[in-house]
Every structure is written in C-alpha cells, then in structure tokens.
C-alpha atoms as a PDB file:
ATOM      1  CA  UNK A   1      -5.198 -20.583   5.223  1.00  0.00           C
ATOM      2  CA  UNK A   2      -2.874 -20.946   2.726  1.00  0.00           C
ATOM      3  CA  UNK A   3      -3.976 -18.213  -0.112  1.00  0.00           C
ATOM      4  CA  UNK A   4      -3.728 -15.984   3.832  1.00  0.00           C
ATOM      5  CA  UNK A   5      -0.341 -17.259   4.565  1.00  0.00           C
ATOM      6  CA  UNK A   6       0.656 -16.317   0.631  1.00  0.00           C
ATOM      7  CA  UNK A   7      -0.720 -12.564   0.847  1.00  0.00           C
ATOM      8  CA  UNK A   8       1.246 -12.229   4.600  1.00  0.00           C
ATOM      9  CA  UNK A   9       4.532 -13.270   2.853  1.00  0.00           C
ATOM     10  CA  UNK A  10       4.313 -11.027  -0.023  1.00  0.00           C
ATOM     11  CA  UNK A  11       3.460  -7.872   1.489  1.00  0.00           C
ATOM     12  CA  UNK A  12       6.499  -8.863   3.997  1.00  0.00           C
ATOM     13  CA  UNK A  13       8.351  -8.873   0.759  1.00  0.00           C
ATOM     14  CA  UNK A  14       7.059  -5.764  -0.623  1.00  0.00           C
ATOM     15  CA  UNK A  15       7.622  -3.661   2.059  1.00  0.00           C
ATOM     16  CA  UNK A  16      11.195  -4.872   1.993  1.00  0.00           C
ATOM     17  CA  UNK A  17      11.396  -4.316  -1.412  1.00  0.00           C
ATOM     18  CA  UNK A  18      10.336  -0.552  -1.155  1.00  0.00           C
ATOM     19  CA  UNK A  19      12.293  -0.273   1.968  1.00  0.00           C
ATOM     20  CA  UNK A  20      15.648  -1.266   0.699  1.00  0.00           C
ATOM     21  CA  UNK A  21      14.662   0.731  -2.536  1.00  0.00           C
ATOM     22  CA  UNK A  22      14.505   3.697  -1.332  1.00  0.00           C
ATOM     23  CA  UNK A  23      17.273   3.664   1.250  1.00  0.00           C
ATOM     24  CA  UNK A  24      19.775   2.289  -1.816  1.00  0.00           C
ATOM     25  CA  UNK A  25      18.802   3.874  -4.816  1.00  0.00           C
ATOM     26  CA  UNK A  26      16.874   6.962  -4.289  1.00  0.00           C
ATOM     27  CA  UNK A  27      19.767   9.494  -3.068  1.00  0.00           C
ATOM     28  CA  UNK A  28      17.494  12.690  -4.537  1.00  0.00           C
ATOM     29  CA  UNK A  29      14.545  11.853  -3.121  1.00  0.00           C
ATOM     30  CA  UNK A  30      14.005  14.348  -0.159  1.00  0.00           C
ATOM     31  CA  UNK A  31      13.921  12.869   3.422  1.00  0.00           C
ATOM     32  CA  UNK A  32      10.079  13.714   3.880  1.00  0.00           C
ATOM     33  CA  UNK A  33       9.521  11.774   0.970  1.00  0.00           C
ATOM     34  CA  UNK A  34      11.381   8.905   1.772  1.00  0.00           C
ATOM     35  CA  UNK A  35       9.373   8.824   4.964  1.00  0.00           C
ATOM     36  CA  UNK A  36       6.232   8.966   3.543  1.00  0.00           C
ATOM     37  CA  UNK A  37       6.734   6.061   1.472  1.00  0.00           C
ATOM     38  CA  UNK A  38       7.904   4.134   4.171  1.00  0.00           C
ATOM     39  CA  UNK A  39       5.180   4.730   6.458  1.00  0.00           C
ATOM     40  CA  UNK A  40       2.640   3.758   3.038  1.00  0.00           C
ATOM     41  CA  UNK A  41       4.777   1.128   2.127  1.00  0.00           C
ATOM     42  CA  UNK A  42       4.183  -0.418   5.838  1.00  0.00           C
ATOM     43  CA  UNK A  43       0.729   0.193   6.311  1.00  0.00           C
ATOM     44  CA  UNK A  44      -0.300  -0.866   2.356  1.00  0.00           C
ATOM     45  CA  UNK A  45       2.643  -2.897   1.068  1.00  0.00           C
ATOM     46  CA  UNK A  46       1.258  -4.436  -1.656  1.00  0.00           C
ATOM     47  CA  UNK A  47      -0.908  -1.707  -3.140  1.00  0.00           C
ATOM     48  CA  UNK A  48       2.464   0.752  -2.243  1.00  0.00           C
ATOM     49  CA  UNK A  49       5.026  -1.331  -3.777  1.00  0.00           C
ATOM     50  CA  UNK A  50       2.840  -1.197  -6.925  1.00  0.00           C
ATOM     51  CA  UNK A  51       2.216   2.577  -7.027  1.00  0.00           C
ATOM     52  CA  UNK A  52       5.891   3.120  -6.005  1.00  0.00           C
ATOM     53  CA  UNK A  53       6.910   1.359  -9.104  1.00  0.00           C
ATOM     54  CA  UNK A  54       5.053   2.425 -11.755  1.00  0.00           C
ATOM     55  CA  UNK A  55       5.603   6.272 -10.091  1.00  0.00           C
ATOM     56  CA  UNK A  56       8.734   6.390  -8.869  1.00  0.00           C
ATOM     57  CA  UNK A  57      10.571   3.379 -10.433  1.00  0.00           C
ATOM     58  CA  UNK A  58       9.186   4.441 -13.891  1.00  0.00           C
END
C-alpha cells in the first residue's frame, strides 16, 4: 500500500516536473512538440520524465 502510494506521488511529481519544464524553459521547442511531451509525460510520467531528461534536458 505504501510502496503504491510512493509510485502515485512521484509520477504526480514527474509530470509536474515535465509540465512546468517545458512551459518555462523550452521557448524553441515547437508547439507540436511541446504537446507531445505533455500528453507522454501524462500517460507515462515516470518513464517520460526520465527520457525527457536525458534527451531534451541533456
């Protein structure tokens, strides 16, 4: 219940984080783009947030 409650929370959190990301430091990024993250970063936050950084975030 816990370990369940732990996972929830952090993919709340990276989500955010990719979320806020985007919307405050990526002005080149085209809007398509931004979108697409988005919609990844809701649907897989953790595994997104991850790929967004190591691609994106560099």
């Amino acid at each position: 219940m816990a370990f369940g409650m732990f996972i929830w929370v952090l993919g709340i959190i990276a989500f955010l984080w990719v979320v806020a990301d985007i919307i405050k430091y990526q002005k080149k990024m085209d809007s398509m783009h931004k979108i697409l993250w988005i919609v990844a970063a809701f649907f897989f936050s953790i595994i997104t947030a991850i790929v967004y950084y190591f691609v994106v975030k560099k």
